[in-house]
Structure formats: C-alpha cells, structure tokens
PDB file of N, CA and C in Angstrom:
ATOM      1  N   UNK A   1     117.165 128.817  83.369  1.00  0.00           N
ATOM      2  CA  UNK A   1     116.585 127.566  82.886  1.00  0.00           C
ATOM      3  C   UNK A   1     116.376 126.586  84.044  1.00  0.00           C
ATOM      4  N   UNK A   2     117.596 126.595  85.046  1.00  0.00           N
ATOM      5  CA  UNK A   2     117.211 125.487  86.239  1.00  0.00           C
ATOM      6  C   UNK A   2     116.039 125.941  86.918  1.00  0.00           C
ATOM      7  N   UNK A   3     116.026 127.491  86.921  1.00  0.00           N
ATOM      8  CA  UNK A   3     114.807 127.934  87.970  1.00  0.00           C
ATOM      9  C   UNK A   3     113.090 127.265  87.352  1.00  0.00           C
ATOM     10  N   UNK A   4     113.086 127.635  86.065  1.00  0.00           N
ATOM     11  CA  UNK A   4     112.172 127.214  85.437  1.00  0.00           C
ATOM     12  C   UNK A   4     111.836 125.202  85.478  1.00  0.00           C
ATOM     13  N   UNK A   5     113.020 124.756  85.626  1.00  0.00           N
ATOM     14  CA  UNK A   5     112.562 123.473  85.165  1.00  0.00           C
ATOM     15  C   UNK A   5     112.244 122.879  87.137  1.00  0.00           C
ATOM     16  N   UNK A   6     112.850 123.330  88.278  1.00  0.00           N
ATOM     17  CA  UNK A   6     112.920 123.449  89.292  1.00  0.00           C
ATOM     18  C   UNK A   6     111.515 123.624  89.632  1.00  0.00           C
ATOM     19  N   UNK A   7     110.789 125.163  89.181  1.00  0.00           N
ATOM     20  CA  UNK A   7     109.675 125.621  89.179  1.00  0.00           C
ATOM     21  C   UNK A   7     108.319 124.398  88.971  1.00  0.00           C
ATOM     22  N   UNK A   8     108.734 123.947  88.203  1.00  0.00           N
ATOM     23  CA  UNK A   8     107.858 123.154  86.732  1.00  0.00           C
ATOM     24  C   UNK A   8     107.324 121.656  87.884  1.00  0.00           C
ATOM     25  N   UNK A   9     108.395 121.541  88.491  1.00  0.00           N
ATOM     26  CA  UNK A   9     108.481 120.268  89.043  1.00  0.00           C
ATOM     27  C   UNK A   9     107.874 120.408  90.824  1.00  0.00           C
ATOM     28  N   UNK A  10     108.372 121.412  91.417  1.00  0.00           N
ATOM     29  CA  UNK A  10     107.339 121.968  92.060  1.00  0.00           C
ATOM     30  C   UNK A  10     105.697 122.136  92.612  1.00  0.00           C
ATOM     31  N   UNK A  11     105.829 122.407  90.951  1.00  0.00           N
ATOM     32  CA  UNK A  11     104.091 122.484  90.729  1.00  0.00           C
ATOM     33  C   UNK A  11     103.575 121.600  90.423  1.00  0.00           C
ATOM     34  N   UNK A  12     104.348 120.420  89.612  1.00  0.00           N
ATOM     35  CA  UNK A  12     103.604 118.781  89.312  1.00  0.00           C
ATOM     36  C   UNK A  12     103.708 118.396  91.040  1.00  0.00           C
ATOM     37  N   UNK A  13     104.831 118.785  92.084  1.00  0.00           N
ATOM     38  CA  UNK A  13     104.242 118.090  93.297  1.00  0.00           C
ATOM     39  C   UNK A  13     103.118 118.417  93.816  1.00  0.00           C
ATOM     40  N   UNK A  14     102.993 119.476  93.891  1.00  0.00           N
ATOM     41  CA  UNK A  14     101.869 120.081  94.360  1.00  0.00           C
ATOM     42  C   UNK A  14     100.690 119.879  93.617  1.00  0.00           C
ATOM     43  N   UNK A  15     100.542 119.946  92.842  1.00  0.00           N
ATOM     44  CA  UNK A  15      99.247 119.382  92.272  1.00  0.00           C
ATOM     45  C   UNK A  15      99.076 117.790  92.169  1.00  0.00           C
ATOM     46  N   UNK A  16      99.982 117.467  92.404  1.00  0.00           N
ATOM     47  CA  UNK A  16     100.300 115.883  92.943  1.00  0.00           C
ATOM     48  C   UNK A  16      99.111 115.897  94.011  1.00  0.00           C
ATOM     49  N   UNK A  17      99.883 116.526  95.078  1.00  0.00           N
ATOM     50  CA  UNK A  17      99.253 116.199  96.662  1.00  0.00           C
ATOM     51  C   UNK A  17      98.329 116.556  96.421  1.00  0.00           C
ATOM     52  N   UNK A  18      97.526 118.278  96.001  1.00  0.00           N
ATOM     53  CA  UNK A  18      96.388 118.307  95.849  1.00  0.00           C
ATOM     54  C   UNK A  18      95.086 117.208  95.085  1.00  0.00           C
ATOM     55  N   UNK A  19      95.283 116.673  94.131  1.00  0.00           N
ATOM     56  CA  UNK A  19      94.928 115.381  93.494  1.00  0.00           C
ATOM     57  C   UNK A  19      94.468 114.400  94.284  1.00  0.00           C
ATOM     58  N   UNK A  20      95.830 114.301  95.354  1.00  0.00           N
ATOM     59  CA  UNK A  20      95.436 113.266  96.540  1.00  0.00           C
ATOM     60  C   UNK A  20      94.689 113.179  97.222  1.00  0.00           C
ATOM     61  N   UNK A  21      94.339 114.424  98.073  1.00  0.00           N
ATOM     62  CA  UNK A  21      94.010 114.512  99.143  1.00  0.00           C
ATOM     63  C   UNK A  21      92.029 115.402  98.410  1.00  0.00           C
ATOM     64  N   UNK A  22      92.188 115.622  97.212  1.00  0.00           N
ATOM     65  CA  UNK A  22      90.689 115.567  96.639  1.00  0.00           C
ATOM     66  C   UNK A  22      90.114 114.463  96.223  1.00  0.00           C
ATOM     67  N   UNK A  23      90.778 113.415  95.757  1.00  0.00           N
ATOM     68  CA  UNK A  23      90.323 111.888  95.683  1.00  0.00           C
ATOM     69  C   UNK A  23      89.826 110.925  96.969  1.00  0.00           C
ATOM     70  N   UNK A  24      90.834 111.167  97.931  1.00  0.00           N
ATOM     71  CA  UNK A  24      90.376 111.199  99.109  1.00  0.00           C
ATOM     72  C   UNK A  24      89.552 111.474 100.320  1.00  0.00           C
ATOM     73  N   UNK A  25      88.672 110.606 100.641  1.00  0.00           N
ATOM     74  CA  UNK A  25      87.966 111.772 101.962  1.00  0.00           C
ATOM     75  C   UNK A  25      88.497 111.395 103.327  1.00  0.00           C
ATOM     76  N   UNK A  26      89.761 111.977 103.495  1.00  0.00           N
ATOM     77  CA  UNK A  26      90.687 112.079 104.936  1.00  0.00           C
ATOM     78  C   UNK A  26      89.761 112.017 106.204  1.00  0.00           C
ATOM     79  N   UNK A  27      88.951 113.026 106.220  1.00  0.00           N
ATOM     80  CA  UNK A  27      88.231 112.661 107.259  1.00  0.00           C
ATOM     81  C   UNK A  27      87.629 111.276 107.652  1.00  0.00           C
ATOM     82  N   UNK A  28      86.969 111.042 106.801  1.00  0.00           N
ATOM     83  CA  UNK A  28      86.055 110.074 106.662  1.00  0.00           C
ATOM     84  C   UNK A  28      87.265 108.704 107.283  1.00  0.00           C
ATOM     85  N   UNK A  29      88.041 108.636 106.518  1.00  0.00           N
ATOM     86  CA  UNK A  29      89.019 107.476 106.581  1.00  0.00           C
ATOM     87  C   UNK A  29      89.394 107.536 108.063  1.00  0.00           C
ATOM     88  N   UNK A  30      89.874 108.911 108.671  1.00  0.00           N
ATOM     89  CA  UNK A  30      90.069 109.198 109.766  1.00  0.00           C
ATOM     90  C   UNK A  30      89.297 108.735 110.721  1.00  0.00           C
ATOM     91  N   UNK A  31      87.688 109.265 111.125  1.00  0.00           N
ATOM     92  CA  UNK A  31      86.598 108.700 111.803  1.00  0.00           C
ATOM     93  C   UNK A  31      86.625 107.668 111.922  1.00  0.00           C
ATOM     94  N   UNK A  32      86.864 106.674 110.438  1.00  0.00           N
ATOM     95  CA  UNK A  32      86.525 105.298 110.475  1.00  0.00           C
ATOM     96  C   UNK A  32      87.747 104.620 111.424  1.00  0.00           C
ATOM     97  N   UNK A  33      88.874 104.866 110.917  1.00  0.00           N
ATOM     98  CA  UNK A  33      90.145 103.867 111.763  1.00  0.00           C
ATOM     99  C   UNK A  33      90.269 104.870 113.340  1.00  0.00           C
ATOM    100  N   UNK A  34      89.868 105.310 113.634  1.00  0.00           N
ATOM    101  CA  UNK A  34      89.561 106.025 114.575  1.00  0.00           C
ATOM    102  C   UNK A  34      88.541 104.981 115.694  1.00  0.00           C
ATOM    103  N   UNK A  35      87.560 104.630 115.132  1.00  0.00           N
ATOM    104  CA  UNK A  35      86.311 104.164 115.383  1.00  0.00           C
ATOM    105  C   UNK A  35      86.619 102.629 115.419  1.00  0.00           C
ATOM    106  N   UNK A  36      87.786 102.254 114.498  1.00  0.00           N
ATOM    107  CA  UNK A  36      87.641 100.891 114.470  1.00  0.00           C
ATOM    108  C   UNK A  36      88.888 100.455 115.396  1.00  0.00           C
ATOM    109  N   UNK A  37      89.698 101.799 115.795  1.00  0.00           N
ATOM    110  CA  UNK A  37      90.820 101.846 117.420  1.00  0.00           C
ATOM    111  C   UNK A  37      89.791 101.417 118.783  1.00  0.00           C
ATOM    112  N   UNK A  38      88.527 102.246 118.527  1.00  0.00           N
ATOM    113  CA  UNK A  38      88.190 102.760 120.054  1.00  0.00           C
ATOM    114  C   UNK A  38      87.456 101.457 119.976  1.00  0.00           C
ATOM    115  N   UNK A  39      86.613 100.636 118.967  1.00  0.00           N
ATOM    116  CA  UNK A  39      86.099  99.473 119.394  1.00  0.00           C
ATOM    117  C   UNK A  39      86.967  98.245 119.679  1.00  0.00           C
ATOM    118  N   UNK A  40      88.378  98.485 119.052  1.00  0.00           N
ATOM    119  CA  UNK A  40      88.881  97.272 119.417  1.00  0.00           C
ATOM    120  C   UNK A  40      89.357  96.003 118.094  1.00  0.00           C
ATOM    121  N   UNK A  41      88.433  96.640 117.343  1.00  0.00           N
ATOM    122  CA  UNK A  41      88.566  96.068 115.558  1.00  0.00           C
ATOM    123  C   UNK A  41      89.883  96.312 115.050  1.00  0.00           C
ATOM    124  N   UNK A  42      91.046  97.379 115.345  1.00  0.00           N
ATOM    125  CA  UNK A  42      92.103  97.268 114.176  1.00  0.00           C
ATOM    126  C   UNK A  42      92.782  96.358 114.577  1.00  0.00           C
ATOM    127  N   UNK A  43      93.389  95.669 115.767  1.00  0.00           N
ATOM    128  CA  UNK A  43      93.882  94.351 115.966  1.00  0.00           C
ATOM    129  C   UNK A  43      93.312  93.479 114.899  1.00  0.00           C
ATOM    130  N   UNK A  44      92.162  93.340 114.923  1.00  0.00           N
ATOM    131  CA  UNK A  44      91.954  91.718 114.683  1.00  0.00           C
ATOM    132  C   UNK A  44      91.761  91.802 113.193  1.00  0.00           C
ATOM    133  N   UNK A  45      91.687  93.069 112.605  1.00  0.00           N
ATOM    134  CA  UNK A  45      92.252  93.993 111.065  1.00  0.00           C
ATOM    135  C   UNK A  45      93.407  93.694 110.648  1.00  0.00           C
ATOM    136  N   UNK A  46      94.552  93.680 111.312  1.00  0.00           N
ATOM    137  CA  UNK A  46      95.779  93.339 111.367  1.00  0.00           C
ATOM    138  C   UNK A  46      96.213  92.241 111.376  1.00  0.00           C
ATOM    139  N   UNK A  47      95.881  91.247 112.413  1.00  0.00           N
ATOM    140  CA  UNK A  47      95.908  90.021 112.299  1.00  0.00           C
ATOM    141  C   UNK A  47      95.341  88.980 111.143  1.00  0.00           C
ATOM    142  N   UNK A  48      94.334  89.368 110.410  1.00  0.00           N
ATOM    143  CA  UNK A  48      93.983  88.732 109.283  1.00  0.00           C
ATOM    144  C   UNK A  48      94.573  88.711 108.189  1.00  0.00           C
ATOM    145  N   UNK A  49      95.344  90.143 107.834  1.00  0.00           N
ATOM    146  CA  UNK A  49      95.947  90.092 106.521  1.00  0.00           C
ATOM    147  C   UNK A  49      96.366  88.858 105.577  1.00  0.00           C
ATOM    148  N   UNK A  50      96.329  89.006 104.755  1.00  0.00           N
ATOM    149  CA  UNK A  50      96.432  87.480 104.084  1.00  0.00           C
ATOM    150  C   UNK A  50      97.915  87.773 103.099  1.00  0.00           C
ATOM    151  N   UNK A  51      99.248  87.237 103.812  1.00  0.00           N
ATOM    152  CA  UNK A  51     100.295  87.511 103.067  1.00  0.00           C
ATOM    153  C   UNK A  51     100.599  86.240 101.628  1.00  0.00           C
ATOM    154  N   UNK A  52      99.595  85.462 101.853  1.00  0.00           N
ATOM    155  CA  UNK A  52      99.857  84.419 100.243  1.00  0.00           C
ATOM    156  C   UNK A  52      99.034  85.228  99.112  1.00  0.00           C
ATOM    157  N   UNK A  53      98.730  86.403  99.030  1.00  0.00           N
ATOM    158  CA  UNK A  53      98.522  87.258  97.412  1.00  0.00           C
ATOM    159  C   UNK A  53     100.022  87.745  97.366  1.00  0.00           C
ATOM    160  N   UNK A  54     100.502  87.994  98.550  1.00  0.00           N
ATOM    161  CA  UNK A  54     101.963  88.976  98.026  1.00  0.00           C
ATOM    162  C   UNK A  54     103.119  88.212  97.439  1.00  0.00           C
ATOM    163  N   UNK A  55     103.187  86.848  97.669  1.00  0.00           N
ATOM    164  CA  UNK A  55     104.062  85.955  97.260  1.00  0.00           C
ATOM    165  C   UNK A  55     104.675  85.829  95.387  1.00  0.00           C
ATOM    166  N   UNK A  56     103.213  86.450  94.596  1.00  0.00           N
ATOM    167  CA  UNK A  56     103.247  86.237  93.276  1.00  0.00           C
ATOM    168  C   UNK A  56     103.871  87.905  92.844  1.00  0.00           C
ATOM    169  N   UNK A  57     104.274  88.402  93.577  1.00  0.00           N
ATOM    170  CA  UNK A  57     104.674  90.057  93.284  1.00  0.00           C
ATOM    171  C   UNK A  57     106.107  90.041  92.247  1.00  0.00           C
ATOM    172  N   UNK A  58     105.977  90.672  91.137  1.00  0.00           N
ATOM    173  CA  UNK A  58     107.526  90.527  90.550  1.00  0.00           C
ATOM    174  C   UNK A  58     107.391  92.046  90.370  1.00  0.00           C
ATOM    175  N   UNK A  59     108.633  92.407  90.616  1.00  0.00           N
ATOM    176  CA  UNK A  59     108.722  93.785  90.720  1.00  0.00           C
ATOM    177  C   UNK A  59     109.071  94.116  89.004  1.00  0.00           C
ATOM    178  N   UNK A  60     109.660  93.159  88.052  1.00  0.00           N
ATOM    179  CA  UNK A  60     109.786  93.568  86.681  1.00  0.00           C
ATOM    180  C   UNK A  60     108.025  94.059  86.366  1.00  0.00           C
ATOM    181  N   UNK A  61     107.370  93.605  86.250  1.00  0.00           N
ATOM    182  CA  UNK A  61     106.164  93.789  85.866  1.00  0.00           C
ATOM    183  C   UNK A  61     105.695  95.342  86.335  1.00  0.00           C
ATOM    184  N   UNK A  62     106.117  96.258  87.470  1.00  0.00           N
ATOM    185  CA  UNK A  62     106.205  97.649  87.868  1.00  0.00           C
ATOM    186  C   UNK A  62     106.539  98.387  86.805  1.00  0.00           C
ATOM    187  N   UNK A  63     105.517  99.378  86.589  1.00  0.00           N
ATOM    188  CA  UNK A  63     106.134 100.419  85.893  1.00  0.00           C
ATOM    189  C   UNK A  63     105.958 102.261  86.757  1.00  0.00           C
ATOM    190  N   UNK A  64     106.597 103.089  86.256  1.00  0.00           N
ATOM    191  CA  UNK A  64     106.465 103.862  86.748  1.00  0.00           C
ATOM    192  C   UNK A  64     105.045 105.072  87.180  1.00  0.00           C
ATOM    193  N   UNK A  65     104.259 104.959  86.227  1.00  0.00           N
ATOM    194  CA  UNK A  65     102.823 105.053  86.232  1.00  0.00           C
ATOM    195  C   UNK A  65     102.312 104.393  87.327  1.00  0.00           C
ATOM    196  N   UNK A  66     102.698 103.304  88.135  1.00  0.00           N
ATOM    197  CA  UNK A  66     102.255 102.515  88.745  1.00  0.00           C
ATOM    198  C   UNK A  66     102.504 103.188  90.285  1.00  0.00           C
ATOM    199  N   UNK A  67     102.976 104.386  90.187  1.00  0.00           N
ATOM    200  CA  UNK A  67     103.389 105.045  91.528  1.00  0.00           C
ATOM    201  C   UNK A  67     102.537 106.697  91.712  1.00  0.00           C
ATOM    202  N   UNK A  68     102.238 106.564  90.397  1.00  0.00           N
ATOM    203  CA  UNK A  68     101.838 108.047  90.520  1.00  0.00           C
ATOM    204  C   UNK A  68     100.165 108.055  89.867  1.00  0.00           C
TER     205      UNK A  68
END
C-alpha cells in the first residue's frame, strides 16, 4: 500500500514539472534575460521593482491551490 500511494505521488510530481515546463517557453525566457544581461537592462529591471504592492500581502488569504 505505501509503494502504491508513494508511486501515486511520484507521478502527480512529475506531471507537475512536465505541466510546467509545457506552459512555459524556457527558451524563449532564457534568450530574453539573457539579452536583457548582455545589454545592460537587468540592473535597471531590478532596481525598479516596486515593493509598496507587497505591503498589502496577508498570508491568511493563501490557499493551497495557490501554489500549485
């Protein structure tokens, strides 16, 4: 029974990651922050972030759906 439920859970990771990385176009994302290193852009990417949206964050309002 552990092997099976072990098994079970396994395969939700894995089809997890697969999910991911098909929603995703890695490359693409890659090229781009790649591209936006060699010009000189992810600094000033970084430096802008705007930390007054994160201030209103309540973690009660999280649910677990909210991760996966």
């Amino acid at each position: 029974m552990k092997t099976i439920i072990k098994g079970a859970i396994a395969i939700l990771i894995i089809l997890g990651a697969v999910k991911t990385f098909q929603e995703h176009d890695v490359a693409a994302e890659t090229k781009h922050y790649y591209q936006q290193f060699k010009d000189g852009e992810i600094l000033q990417n970084i430096e802008n972030v705007n930390f007054d949206s994160f201030k209103n964050i309540s973690v009660d309002d999280f649910i677990p759906a909210d991760f996966f």
